[in-house]
Protein backbone atom coordinates (compact mmCIF):
# COMPACT_ATOMS: atom_id res chain seq x y z
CA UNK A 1 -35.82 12.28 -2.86
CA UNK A 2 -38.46 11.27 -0.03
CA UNK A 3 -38.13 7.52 -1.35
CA UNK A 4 -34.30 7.02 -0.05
CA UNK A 5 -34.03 4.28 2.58
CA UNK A 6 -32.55 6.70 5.39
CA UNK A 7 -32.90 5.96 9.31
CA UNK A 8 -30.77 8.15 11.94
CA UNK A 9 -29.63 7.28 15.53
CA UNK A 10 -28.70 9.14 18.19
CA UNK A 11 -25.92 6.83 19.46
CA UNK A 12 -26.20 6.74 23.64
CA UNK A 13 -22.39 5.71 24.45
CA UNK A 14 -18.79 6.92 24.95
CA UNK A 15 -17.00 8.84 22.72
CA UNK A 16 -13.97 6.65 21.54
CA UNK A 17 -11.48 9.00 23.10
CA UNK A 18 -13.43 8.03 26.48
CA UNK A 19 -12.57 4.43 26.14
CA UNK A 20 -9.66 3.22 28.38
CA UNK A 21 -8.03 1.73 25.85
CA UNK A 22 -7.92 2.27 21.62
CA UNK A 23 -5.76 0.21 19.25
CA UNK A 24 -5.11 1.86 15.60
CA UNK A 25 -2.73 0.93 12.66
CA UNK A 26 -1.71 1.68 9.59
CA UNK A 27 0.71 -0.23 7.28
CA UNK A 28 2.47 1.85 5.09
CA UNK A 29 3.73 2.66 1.20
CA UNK A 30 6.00 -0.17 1.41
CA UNK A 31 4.40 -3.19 3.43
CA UNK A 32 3.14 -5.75 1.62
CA UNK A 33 -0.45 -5.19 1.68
CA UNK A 34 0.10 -1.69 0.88
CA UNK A 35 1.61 -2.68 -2.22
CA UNK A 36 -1.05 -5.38 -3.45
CA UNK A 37 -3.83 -2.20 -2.59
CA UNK A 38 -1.74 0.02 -4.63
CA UNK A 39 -1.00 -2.49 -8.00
CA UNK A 40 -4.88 -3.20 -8.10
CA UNK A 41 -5.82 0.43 -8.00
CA UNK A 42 -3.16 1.85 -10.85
CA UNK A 43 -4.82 -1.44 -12.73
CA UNK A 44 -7.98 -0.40 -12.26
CA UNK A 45 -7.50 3.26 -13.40
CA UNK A 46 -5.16 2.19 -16.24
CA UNK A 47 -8.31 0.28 -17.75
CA UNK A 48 -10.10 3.36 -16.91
CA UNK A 49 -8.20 5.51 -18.74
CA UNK A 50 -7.84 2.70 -21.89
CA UNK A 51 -11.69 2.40 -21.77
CA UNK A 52 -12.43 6.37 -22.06
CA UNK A 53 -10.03 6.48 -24.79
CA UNK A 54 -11.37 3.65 -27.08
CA UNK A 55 -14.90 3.68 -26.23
CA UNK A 56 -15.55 7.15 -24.18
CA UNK A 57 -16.78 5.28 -21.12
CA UNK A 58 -15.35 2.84 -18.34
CA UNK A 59 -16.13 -0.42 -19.05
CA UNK A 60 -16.47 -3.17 -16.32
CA UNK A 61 -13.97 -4.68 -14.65
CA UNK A 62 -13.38 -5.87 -11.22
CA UNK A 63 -9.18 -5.81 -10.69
CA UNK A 64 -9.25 -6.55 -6.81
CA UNK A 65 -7.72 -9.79 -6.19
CA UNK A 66 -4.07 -8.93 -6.55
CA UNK A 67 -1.75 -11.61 -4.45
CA UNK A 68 1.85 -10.74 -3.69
CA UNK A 69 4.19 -13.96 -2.37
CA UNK A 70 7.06 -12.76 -0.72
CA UNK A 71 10.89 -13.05 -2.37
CA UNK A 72 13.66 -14.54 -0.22
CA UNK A 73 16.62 -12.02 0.36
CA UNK A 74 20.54 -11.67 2.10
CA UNK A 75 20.89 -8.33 3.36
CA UNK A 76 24.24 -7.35 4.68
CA UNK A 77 25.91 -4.22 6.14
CA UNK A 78 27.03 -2.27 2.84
CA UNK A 79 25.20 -4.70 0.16
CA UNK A 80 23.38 -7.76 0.17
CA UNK A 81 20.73 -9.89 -2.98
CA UNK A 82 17.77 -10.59 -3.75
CA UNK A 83 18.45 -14.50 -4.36
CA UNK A 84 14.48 -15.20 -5.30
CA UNK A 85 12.32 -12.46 -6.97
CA UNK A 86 8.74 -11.28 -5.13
CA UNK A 87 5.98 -12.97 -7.09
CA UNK A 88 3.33 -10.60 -7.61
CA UNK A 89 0.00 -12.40 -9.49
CA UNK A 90 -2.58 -9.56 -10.90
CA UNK A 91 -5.83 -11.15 -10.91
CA UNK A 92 -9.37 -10.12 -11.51
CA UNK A 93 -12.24 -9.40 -14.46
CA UNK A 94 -12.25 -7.07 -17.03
CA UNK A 95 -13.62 -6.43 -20.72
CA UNK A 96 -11.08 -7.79 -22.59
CA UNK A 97 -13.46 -7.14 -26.22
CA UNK A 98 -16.20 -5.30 -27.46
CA UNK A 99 -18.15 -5.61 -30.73
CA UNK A 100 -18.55 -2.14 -32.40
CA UNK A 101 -20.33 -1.64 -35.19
CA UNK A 102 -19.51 -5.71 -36.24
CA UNK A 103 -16.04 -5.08 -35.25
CA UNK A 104 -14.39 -6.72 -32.44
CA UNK A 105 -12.03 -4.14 -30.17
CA UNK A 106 -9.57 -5.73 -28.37
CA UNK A 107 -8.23 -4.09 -24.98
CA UNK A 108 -4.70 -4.95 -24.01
CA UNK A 109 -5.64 -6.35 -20.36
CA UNK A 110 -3.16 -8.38 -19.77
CA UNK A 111 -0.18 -5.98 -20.82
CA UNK A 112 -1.93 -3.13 -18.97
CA UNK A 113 -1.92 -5.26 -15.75
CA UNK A 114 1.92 -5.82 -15.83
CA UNK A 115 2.94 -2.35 -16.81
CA UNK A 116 1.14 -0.53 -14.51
CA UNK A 117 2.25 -2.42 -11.86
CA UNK A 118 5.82 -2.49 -12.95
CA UNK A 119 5.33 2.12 -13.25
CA UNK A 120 3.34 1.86 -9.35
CA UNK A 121 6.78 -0.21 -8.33
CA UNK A 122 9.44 2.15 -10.16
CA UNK A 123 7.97 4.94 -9.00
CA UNK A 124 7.69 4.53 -5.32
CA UNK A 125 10.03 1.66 -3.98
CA UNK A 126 13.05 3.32 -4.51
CA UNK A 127 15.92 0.42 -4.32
CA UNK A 128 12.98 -2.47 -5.85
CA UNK A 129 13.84 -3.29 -9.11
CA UNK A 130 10.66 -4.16 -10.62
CA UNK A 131 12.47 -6.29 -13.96
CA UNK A 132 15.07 -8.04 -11.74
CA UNK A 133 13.65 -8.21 -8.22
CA UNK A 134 9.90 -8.91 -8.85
CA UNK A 135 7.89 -11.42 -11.12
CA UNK A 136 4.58 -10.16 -12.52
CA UNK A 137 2.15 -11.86 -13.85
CA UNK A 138 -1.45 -11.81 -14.56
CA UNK A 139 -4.74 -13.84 -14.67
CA UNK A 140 -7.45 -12.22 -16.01
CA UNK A 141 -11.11 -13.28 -16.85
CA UNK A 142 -13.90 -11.51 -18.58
CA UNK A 143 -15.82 -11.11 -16.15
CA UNK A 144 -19.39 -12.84 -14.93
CA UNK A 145 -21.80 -12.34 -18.38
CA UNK A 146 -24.72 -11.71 -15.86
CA UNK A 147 -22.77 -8.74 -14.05
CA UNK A 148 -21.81 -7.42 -17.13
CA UNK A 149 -25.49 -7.35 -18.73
CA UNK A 150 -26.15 -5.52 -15.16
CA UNK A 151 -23.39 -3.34 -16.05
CA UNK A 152 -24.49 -2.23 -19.49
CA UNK A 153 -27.97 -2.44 -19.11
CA UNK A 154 -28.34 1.00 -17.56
CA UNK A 155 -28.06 4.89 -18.67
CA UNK A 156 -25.08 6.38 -17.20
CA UNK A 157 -26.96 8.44 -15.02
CA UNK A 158 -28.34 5.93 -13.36
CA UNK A 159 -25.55 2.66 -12.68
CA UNK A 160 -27.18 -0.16 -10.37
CA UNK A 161 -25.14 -1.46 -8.11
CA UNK A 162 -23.46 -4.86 -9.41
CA UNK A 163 -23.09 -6.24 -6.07
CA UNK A 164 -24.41 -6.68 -2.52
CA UNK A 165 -22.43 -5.26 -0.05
CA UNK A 166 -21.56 -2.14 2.22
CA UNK A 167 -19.64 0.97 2.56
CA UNK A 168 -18.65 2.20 6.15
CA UNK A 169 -17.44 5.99 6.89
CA UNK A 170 -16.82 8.21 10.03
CA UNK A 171 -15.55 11.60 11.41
CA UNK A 172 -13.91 13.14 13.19
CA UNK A 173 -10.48 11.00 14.02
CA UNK A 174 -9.74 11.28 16.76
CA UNK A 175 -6.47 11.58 18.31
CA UNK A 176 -4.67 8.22 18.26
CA UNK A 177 -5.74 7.86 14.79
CA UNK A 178 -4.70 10.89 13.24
CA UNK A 179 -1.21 10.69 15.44
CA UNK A 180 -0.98 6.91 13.72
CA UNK A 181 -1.82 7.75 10.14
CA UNK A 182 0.27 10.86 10.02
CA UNK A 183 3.39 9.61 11.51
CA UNK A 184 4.07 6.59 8.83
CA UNK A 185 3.31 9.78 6.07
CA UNK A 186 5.96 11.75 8.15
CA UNK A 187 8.43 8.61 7.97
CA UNK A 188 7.66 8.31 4.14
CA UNK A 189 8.00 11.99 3.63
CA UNK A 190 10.36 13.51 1.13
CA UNK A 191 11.98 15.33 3.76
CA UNK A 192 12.53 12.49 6.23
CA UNK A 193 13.94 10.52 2.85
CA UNK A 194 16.33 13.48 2.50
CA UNK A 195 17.75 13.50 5.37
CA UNK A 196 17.58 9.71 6.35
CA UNK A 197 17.62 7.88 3.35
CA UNK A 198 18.84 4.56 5.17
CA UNK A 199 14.84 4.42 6.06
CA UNK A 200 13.02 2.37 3.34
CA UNK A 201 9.15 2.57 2.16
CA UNK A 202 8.17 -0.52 4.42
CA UNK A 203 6.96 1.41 7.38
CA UNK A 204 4.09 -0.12 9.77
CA UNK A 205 2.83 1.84 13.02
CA UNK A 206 0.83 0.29 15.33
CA UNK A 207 -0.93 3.19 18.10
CA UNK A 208 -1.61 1.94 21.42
CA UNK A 209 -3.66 4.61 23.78
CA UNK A 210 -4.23 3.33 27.79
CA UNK A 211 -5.82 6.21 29.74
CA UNK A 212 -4.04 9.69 28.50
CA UNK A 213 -0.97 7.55 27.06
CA UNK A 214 -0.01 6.96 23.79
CA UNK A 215 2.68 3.98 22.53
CA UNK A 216 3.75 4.17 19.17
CA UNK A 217 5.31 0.75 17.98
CA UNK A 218 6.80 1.44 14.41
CA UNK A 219 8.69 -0.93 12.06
CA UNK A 220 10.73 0.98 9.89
CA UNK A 221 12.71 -1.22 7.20
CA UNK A 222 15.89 -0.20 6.35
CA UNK A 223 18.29 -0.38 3.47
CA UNK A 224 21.49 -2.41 3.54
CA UNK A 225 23.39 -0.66 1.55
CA UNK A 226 23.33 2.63 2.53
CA UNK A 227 24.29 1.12 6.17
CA UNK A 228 28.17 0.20 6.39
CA UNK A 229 27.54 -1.38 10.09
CA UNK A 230 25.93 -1.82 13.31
CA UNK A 231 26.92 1.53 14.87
CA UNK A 232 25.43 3.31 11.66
CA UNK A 233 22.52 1.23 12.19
CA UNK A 234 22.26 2.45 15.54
CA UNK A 235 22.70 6.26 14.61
CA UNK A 236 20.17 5.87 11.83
CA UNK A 237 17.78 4.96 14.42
CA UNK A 238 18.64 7.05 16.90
CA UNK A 239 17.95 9.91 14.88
CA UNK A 240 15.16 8.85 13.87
CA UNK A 241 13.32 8.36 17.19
CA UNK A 242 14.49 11.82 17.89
CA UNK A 243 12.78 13.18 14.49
CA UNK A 244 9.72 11.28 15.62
CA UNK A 245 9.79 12.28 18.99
CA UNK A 246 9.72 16.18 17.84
CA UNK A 247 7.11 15.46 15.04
CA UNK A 248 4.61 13.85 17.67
CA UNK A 249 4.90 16.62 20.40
CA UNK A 250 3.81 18.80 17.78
CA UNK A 251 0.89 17.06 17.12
CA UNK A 252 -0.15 15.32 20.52
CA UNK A 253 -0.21 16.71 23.56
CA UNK A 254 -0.35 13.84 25.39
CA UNK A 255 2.45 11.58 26.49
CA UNK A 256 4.07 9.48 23.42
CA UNK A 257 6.47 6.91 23.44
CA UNK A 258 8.27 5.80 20.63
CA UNK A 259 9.24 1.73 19.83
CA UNK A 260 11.69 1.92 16.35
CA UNK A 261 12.25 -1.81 15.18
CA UNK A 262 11.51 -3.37 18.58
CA UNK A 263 12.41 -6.99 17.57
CA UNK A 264 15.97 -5.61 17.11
CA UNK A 265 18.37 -7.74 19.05
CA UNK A 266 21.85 -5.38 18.78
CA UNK A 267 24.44 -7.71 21.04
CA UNK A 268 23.23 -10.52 18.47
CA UNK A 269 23.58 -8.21 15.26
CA UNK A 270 19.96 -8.79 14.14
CA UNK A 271 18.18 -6.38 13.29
CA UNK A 272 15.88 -4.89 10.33
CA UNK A 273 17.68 -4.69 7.26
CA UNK A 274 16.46 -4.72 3.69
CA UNK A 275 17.77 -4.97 0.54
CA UNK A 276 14.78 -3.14 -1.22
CA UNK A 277 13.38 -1.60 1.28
CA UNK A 278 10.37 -4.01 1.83
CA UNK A 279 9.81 -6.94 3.81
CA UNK A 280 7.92 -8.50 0.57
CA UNK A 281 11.68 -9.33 -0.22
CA UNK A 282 11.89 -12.02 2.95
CA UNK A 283 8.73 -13.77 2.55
CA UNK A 284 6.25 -11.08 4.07
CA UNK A 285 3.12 -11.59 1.96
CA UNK A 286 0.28 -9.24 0.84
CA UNK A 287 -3.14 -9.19 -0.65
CA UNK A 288 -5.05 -6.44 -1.87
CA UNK A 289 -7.96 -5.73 0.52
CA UNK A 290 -6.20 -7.29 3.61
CA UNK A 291 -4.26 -3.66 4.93
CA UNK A 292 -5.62 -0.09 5.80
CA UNK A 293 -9.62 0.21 5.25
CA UNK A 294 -10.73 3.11 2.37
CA UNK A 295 -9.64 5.59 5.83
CA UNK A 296 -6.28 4.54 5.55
CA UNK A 297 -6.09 3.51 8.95
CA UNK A 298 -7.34 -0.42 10.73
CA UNK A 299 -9.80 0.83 13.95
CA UNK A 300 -10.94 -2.21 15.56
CA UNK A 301 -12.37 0.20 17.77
CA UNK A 302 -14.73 1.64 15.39
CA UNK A 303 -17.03 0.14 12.74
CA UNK A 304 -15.11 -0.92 9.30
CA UNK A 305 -16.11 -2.77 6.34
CA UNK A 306 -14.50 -5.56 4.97
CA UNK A 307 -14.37 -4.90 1.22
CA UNK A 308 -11.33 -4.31 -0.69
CA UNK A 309 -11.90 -0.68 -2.12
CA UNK A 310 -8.53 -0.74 -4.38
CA UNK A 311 -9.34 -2.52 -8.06
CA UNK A 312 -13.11 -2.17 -8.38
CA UNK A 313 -14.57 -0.73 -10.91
CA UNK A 314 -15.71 3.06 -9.71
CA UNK A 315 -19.02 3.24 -11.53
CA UNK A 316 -20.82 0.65 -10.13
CA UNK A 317 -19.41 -1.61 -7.57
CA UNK A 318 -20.80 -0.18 -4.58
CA UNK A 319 -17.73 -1.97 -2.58
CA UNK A 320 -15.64 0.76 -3.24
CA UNK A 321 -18.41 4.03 -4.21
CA UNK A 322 -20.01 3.64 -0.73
CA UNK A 323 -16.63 3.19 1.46
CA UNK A 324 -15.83 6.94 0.00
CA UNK A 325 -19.54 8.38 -0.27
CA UNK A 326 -19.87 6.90 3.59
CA UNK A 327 -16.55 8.71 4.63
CA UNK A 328 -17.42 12.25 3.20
CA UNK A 329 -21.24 11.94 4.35
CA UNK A 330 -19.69 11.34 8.18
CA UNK A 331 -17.09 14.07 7.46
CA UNK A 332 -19.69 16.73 6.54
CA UNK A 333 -21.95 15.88 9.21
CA UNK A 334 -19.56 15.71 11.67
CA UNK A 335 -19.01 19.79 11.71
CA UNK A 336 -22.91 20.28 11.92
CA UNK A 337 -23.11 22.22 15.53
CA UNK A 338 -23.56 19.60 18.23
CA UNK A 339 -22.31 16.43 17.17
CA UNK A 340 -19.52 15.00 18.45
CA UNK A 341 -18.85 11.64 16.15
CA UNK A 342 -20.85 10.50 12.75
CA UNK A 343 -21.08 6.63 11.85
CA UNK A 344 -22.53 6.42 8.29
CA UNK A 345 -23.31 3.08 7.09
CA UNK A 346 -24.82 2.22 3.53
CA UNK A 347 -25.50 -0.53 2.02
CA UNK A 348 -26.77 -1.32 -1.41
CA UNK A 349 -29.05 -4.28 -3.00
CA UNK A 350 -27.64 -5.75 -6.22
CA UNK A 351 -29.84 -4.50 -9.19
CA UNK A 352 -31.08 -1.00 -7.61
CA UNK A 353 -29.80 2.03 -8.53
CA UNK A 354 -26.66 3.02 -6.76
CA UNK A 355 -28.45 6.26 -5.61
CA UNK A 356 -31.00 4.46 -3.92
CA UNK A 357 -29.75 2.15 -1.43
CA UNK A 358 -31.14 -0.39 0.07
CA UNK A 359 -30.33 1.27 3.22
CA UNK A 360 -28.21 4.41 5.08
CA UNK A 361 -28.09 4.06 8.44
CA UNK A 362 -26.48 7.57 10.26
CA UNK A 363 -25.62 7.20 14.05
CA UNK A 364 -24.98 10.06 15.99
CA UNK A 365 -22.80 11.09 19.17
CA UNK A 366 -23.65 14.41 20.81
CA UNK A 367 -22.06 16.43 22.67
CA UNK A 368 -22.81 17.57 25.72
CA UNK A 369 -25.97 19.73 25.76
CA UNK A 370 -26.86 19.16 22.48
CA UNK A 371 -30.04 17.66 21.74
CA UNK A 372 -31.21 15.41 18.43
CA UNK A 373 -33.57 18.26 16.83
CA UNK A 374 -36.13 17.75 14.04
CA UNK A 375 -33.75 20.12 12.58
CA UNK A 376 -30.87 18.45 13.15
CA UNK A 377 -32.64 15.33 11.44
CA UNK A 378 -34.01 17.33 8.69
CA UNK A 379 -30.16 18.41 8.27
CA UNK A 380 -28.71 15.38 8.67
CA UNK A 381 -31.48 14.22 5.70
CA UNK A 382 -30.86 16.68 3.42
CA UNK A 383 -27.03 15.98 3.65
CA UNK A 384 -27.35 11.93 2.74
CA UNK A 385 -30.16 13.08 0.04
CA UNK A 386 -27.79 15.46 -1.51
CA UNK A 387 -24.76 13.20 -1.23
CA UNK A 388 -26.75 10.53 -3.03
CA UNK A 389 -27.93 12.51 -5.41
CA UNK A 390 -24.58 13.83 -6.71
CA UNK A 391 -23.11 9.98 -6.53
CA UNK A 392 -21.42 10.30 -9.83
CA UNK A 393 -19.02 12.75 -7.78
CA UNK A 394 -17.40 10.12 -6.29
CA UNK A 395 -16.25 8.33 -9.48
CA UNK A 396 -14.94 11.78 -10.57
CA UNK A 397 -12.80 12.02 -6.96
CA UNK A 398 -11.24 7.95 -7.52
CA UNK A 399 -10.64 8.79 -11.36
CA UNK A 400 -8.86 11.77 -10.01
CA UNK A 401 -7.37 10.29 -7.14
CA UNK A 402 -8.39 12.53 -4.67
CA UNK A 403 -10.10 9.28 -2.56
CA UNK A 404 -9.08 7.72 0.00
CA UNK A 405 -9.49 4.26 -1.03
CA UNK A 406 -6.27 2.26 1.40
């Protein structure tokens, strides 16, 4: 696999964890963003799953332009309404018909749009009712006739990519981020739900390191009417900063402090209640693409790409197959002996084979002592050349949602 556009760097700077100061967030199950991430990904591997069944392959489609417009809402201690229903719009491209042996084949787009979403909303917003609280609807073309001829044109075995653009992946995380991304999955935990089941999906932590200190601002929504009044309020949150305080000494040891709902205002009786759980129910608005890169996580401090992962198709668009190939390539290099962090960026050329991009560029931090071998190189080579040449892996991992796509 000689012909592969590969080019490695040994990267001459600071390891992120020497910078003085590190910003990292991560917006949760139920922010809005979150949400629009999540509707165009169950879309995507509904018509997945319709395709394989009618035809026994995916078909294209492009489902990555879901927009959510935030509801209006009047919590209140021990109740409270929705008084105008989230507006969620499922947009996108997908084969809507195929001629089969002179017969046309219809595929339900449109209904499989608004059901999976409506299944994606039952199933993890717990007090959102998806038939009272939310409008769906859906907007769906067929797609562009050229990208679809680019689609179908080649043998499975060998997809080109149907678009120009790049995937961005590295390893390890360091501290900050892990200590981010794993405290909203602590807050959204069943056993946090268990025991404090005031808390509601639409959880956001923002990580601030300065030097060896960590802040942890967190905006945890909460719902209404499983809170009689302000001094339950309080307790709620109270015991929840103490939960999070004893979850984040066992993972950090350095200093964290804790901000729960920070724009609370107690002597004015404002503070952050829900009826549902989310802030889409108050005008907070979300759009799939706009949240956590494929990582999970937002890093200003570190490379990301801008694509939307969720809702593209996972044979072809190289949008969403190179964000995942990038990440595991940087995670496997990153436990060869003597490197310290792994940048992998790849990007593709529209037309050329998916497994031949137009260019993967793997940077390299060292650590101390360690010097960038010809062996090194020749491992680091044989690791991109063997992740490329297994590519159709990574539409098996998406299919079986064991990606990190959001």
């Amino acid at each position: 696999m000689s012909g592969k556009n590969i080019v490695l760097e040994h990267l001459k700077q600071q390891p992120i964890e020497s910078h003085s100061v590190e910003f990292v967030e991560r917006k949760g199950l139920g922010h809005p963003d979150y949400i629009a991430d999540s509707l165009s990904e169950e879309f995507s591997l509904a018509l997945c799953s319709e395709y394989k069944k009618k035809f026994g392959q995916i078909l294209h489609h492009n489902v990555d332009k879901v927009l959510l417009v935030g509801g209006q809402s009047r919590p209140a201690f021990g109740g409270g309404e929705v008084i105008s229903p989230i507006y969620i719009m499922m947009s996108g491209r997908a084969t809507s018909e195929v001629n089969m042996d002179g017969e046309k084949i219809f595929v339900p787009v449109g209904r499989l749009a608004v059901d999976s979403a409506k299944a994606w909303l039952k199933n993890n917003i717990r007090y959102l009712d998806p038939d009272s609280h939310v409008i769906i609807d859906q907007r769906l073309g067929k797609g562009s006739s050229d990208l679809v001829c680019n689609y179908n044109s080649v043998g499975s075995n060998n997809p080109c990519s149907n678009d120009t653009s790049f995937g961005v992946g590295y390893a390890p995380l360091d501290t900050l981020e892990r200590l981010v991304y794993e405290t909203e999955r602590f807050v959204n935990s069943d056993g946090m739900r268990k025991r404090m089941p005031e808390i509601g999906e639409d959880v956001k932590v923002m990580g601030l390191r300065t030097g060896k200190e960590i802040k942890l601002t967190i905006a945890a929504a909460m719902i209404s009417k499983l809170i009689p009044d302000m001094d339950h309020y309080i307790s709620v949150k109270e015991e929840a900063v103490k939960a999070l305080d004893s979850f984040v000494a066992k993972k950090c040891e350095l200093p964290v402090e804790i901000f729960l709902n920070n724009a609370d205002h107690l002597e004015m009786g404002s503070v952050y209640l829900t009826v549902t759980g989310t802030s889409a129910e108050m005008g907070d608005d979300g759009e799939t693409g706009r949240g956590n890169r494929a990582n999970g996580l937002i890093t200003p401090s570190r490379p990301m790409s801008l694509e939307a992962a969720a809702g593209k198709n996972p044979v072809n668009h190289t949008g969403k197959i190179y964000n995942v190939l990038a990440a595991n390539i940087a995670a496997k290099a990153s436990k060869l002996k003597g490197i310290e962090e792994v940048y992998v960026k790849i990007v593709s050329q529209i037309g050329r084979a998916i497994d031949d991009p137009h260019m993967a560029n793997v940077q390299v931090l060292l650590e101390d002592g360690a010097a960038f071998t010809g062996s090194m190189k020749q491992e680091l080579n044989e690791l991109v050349n063997s992740e490329l040449e297994s590519i159709d892996k990574v539409t098996d991992l998406i299919l079986q949602r064991k990606a990190s796509l959001y």
